[in-house]
PDB file of N, CA and C in Angstrom:
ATOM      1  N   UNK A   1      47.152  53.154 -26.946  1.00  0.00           N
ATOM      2  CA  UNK A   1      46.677  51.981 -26.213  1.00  0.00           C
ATOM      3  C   UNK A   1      46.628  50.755 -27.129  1.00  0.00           C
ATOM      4  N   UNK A   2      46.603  50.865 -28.322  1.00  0.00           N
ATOM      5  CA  UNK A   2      46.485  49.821 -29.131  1.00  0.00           C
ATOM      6  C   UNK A   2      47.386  49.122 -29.379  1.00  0.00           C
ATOM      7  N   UNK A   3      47.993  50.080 -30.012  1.00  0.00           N
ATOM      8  CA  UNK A   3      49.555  49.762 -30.486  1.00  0.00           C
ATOM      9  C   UNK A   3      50.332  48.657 -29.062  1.00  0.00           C
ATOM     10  N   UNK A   4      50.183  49.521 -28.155  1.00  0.00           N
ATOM     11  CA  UNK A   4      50.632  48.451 -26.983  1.00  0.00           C
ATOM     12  C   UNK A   4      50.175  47.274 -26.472  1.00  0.00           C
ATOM     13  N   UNK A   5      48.523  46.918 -26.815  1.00  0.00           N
ATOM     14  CA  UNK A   5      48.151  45.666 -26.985  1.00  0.00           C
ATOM     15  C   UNK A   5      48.471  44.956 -28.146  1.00  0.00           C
ATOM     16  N   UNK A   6      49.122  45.730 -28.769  1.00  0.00           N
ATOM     17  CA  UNK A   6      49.548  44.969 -30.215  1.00  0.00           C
ATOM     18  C   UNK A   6      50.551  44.425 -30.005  1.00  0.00           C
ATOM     19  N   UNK A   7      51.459  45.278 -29.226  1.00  0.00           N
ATOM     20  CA  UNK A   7      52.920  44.721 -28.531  1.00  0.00           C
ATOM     21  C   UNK A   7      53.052  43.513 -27.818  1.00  0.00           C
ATOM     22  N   UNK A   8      51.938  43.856 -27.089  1.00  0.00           N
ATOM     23  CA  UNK A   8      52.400  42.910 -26.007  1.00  0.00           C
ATOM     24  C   UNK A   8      51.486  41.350 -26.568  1.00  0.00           C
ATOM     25  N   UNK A   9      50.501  41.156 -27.869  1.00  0.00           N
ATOM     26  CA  UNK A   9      50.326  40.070 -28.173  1.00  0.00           C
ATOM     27  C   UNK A   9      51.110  39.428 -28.964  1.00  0.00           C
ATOM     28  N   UNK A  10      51.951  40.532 -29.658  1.00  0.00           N
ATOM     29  CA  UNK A  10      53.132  40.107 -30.347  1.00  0.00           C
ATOM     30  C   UNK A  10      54.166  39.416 -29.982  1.00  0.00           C
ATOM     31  N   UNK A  11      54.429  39.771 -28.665  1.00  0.00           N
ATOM     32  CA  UNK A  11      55.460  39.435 -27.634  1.00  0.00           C
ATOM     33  C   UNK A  11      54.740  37.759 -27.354  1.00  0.00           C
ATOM     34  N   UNK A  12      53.967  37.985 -26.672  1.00  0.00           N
ATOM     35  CA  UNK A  12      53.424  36.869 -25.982  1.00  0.00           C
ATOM     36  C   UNK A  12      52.901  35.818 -27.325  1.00  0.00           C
ATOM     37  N   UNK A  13      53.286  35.913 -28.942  1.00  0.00           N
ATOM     38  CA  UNK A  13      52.937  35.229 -29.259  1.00  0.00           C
ATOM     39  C   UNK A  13      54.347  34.537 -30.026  1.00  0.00           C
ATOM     40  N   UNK A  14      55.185  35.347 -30.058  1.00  0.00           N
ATOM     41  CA  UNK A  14      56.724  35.307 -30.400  1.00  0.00           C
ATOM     42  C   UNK A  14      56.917  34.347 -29.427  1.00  0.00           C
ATOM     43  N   UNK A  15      56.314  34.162 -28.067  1.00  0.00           N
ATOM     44  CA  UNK A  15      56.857  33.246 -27.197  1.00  0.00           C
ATOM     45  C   UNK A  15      56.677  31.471 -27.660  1.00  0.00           C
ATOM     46  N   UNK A  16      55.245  32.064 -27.682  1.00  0.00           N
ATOM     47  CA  UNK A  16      55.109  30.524 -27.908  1.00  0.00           C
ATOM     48  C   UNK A  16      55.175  29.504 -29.374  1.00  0.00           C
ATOM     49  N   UNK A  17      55.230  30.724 -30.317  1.00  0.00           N
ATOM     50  CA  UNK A  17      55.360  30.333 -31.742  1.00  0.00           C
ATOM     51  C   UNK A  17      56.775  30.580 -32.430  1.00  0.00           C
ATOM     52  N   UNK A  18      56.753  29.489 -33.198  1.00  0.00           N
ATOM     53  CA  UNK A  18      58.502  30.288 -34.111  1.00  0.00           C
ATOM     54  C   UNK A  18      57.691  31.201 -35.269  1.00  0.00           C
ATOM     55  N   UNK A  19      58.659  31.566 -35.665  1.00  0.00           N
ATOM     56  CA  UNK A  19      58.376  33.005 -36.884  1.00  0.00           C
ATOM     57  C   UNK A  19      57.749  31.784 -37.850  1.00  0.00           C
ATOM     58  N   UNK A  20      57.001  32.581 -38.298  1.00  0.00           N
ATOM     59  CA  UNK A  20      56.255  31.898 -39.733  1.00  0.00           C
ATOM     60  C   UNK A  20      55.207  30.819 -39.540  1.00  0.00           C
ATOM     61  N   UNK A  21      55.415  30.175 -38.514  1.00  0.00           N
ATOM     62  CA  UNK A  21      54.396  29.096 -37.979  1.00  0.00           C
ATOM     63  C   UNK A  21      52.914  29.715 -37.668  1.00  0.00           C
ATOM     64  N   UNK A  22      51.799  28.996 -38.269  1.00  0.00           N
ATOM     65  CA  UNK A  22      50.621  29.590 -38.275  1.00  0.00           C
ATOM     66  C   UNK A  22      49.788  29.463 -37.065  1.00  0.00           C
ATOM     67  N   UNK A  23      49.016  30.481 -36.931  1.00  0.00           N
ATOM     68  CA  UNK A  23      48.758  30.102 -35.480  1.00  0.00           C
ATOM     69  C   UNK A  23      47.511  28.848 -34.956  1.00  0.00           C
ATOM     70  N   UNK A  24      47.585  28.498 -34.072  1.00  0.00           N
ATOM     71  CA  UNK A  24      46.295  27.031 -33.672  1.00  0.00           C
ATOM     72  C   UNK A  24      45.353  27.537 -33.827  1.00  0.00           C
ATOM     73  N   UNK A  25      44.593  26.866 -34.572  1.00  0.00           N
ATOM     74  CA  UNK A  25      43.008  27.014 -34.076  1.00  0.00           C
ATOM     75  C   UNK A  25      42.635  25.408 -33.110  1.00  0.00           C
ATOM     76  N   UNK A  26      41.613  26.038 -32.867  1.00  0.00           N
ATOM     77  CA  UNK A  26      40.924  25.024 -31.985  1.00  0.00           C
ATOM     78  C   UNK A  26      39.797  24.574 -32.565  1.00  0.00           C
ATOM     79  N   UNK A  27      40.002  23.076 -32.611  1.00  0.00           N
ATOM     80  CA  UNK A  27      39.102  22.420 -33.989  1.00  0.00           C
ATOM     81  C   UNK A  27      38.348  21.692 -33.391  1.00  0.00           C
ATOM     82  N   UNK A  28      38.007  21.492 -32.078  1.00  0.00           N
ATOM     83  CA  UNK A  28      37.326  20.686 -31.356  1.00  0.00           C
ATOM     84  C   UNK A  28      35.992  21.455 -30.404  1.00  0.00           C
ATOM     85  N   UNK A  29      35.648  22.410 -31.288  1.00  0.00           N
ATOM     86  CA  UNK A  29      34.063  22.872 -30.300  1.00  0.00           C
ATOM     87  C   UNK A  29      33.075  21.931 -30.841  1.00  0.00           C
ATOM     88  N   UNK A  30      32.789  21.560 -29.142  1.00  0.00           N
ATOM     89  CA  UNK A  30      31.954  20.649 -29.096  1.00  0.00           C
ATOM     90  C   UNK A  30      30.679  21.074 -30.124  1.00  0.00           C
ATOM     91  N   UNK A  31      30.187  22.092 -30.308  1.00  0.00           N
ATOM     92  CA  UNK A  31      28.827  22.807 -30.667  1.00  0.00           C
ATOM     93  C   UNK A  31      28.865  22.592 -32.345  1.00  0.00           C
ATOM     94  N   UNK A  32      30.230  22.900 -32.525  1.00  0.00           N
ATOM     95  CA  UNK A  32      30.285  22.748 -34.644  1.00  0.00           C
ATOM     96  C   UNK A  32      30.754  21.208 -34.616  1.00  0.00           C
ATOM     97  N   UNK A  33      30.587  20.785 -33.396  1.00  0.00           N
ATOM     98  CA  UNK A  33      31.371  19.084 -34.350  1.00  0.00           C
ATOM     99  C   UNK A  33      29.816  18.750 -34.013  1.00  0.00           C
ATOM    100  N   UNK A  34      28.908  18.668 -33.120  1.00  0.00           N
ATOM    101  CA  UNK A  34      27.853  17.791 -33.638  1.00  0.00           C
ATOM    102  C   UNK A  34      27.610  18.640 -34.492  1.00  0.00           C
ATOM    103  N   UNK A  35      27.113  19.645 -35.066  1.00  0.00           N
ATOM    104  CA  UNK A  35      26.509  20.191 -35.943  1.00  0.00           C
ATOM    105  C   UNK A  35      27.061  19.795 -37.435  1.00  0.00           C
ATOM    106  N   UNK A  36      28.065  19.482 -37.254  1.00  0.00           N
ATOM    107  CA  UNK A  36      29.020  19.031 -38.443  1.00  0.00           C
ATOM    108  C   UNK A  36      28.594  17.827 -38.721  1.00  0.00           C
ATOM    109  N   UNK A  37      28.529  17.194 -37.370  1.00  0.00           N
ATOM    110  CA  UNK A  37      27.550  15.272 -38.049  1.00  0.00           C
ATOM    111  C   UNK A  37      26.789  15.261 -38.337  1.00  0.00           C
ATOM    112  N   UNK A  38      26.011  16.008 -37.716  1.00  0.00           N
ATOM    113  CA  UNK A  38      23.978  16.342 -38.496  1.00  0.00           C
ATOM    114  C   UNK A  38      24.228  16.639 -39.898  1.00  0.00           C
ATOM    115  N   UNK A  39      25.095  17.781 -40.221  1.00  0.00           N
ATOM    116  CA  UNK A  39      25.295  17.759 -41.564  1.00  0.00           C
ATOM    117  C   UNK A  39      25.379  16.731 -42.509  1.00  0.00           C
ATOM    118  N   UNK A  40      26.695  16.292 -42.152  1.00  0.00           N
ATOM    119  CA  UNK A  40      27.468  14.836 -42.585  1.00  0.00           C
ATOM    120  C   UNK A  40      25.879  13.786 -42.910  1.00  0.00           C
ATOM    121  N   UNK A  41      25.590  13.523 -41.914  1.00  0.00           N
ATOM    122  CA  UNK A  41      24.473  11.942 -41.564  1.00  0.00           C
ATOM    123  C   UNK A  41      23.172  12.868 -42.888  1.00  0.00           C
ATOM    124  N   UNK A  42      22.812  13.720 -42.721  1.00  0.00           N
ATOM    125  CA  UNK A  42      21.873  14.535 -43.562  1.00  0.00           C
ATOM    126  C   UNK A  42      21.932  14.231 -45.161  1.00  0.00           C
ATOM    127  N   UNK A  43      23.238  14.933 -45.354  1.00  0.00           N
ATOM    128  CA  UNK A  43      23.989  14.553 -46.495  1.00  0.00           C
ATOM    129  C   UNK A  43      24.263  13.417 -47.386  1.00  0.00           C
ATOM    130  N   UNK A  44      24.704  12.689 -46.859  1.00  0.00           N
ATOM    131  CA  UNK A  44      24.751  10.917 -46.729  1.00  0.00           C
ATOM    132  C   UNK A  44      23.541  10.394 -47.244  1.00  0.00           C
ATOM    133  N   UNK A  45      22.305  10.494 -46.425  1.00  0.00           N
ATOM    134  CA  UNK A  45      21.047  10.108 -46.354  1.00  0.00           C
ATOM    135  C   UNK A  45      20.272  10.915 -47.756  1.00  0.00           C
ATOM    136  N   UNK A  46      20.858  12.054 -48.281  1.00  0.00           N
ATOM    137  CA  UNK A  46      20.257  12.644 -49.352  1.00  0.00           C
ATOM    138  C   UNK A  46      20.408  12.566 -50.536  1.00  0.00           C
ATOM    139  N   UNK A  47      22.237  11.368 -50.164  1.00  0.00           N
ATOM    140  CA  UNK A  47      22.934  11.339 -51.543  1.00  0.00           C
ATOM    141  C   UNK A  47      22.828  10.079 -51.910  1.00  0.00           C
ATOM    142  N   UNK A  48      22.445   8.780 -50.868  1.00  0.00           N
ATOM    143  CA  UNK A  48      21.619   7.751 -50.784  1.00  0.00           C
ATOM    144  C   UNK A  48      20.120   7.881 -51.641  1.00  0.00           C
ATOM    145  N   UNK A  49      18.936   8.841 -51.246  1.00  0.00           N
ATOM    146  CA  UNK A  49      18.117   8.959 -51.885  1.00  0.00           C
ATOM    147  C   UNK A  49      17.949   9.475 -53.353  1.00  0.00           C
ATOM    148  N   UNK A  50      18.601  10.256 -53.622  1.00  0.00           N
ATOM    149  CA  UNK A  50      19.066  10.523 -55.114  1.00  0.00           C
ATOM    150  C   UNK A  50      19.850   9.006 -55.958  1.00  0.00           C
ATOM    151  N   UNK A  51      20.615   8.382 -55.240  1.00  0.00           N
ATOM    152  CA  UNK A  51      21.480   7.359 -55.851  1.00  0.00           C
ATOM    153  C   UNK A  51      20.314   6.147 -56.005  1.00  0.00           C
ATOM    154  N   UNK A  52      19.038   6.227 -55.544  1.00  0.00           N
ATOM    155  CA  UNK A  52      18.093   5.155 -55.131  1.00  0.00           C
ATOM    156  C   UNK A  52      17.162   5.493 -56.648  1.00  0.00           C
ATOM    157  N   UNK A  53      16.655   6.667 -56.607  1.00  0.00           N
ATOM    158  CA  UNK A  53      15.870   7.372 -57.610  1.00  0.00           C
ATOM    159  C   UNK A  53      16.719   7.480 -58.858  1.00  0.00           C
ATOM    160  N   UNK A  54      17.980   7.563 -59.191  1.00  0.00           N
ATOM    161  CA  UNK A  54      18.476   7.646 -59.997  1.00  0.00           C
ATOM    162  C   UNK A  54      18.378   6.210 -60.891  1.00  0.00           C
ATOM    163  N   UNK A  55      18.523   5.100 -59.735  1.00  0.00           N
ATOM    164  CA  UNK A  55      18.249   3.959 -60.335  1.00  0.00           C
ATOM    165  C   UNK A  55      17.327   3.281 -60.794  1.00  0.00           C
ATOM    166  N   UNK A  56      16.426   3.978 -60.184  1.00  0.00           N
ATOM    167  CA  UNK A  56      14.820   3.737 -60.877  1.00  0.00           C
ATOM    168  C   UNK A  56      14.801   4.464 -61.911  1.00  0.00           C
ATOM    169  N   UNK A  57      15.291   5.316 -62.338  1.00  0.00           N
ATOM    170  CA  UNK A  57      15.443   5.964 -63.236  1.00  0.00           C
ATOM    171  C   UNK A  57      15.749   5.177 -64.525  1.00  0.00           C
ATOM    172  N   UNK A  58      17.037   4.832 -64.263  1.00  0.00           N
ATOM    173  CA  UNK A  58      17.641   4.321 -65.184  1.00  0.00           C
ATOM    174  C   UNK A  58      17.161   2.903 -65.484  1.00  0.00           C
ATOM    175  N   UNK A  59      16.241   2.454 -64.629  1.00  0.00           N
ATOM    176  CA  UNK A  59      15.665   0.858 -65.408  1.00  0.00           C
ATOM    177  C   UNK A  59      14.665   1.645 -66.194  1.00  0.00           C
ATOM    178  N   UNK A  60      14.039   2.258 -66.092  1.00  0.00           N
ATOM    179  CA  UNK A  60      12.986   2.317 -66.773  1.00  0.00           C
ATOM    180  C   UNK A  60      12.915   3.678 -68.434  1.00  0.00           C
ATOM    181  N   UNK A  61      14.180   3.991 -68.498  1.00  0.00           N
ATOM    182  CA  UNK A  61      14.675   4.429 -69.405  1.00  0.00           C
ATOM    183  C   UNK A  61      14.684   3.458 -70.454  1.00  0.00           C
ATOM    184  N   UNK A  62      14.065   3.612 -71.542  1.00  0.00           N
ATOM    185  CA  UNK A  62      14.363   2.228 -72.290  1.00  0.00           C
ATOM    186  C   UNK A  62      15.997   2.290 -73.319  1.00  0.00           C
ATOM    187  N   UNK A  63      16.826   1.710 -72.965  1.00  0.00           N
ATOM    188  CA  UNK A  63      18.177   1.516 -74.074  1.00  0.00           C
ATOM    189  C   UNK A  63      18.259   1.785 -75.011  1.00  0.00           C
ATOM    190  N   UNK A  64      19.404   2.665 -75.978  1.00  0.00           N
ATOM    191  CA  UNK A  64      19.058   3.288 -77.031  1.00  0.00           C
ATOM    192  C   UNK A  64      20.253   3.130 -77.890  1.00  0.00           C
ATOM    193  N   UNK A  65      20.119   2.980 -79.044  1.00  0.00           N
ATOM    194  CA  UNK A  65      21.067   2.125 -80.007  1.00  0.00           C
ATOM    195  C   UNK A  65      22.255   3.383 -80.223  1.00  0.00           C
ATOM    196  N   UNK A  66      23.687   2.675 -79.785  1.00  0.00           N
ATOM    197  CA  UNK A  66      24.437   3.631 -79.938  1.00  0.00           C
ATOM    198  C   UNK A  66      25.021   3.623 -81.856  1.00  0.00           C
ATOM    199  N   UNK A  67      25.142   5.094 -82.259  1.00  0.00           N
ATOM    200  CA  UNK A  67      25.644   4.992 -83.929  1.00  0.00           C
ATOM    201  C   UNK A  67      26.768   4.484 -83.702  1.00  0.00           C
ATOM    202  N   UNK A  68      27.410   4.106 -84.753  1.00  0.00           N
ATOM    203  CA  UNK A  68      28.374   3.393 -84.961  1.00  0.00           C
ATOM    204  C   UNK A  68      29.315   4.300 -85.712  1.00  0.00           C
TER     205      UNK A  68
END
């Protein structure tokens, strides 16, 4: 029984694909693309707050004589 569902997706995929061509995915679920912006906007907003603190950082580091 397997083997023959194996066949026949083989068949039916020989149809619509040439040899070697990889098969589609479907890159558009609605459910992982917002979840993907929450990420994104999250991210953004975290790498903003680090880049904010970093700079406070760095004023108040006092400058330090490079050797020569």
């Amino acid at each position: 029984m397997k083997n023959l569902l194996m066949t026949a997706y083989r068949a039916q995929q020989m149809e619509t694909r040439k040899f070697g061509e990889p098969k589609t995915r479907k890159l558009d679920n609605p459910k992982f693309k917002e979840e993907e912006e929450a990420l994104r906007k999250r991210f953004t907003e975290q790498v903003k707050l680090e880049e904010a603190r970093f700079r406070q950082w760095e004023q108040r580091v006092p400058p330090t004589e490079k050797p020569c």
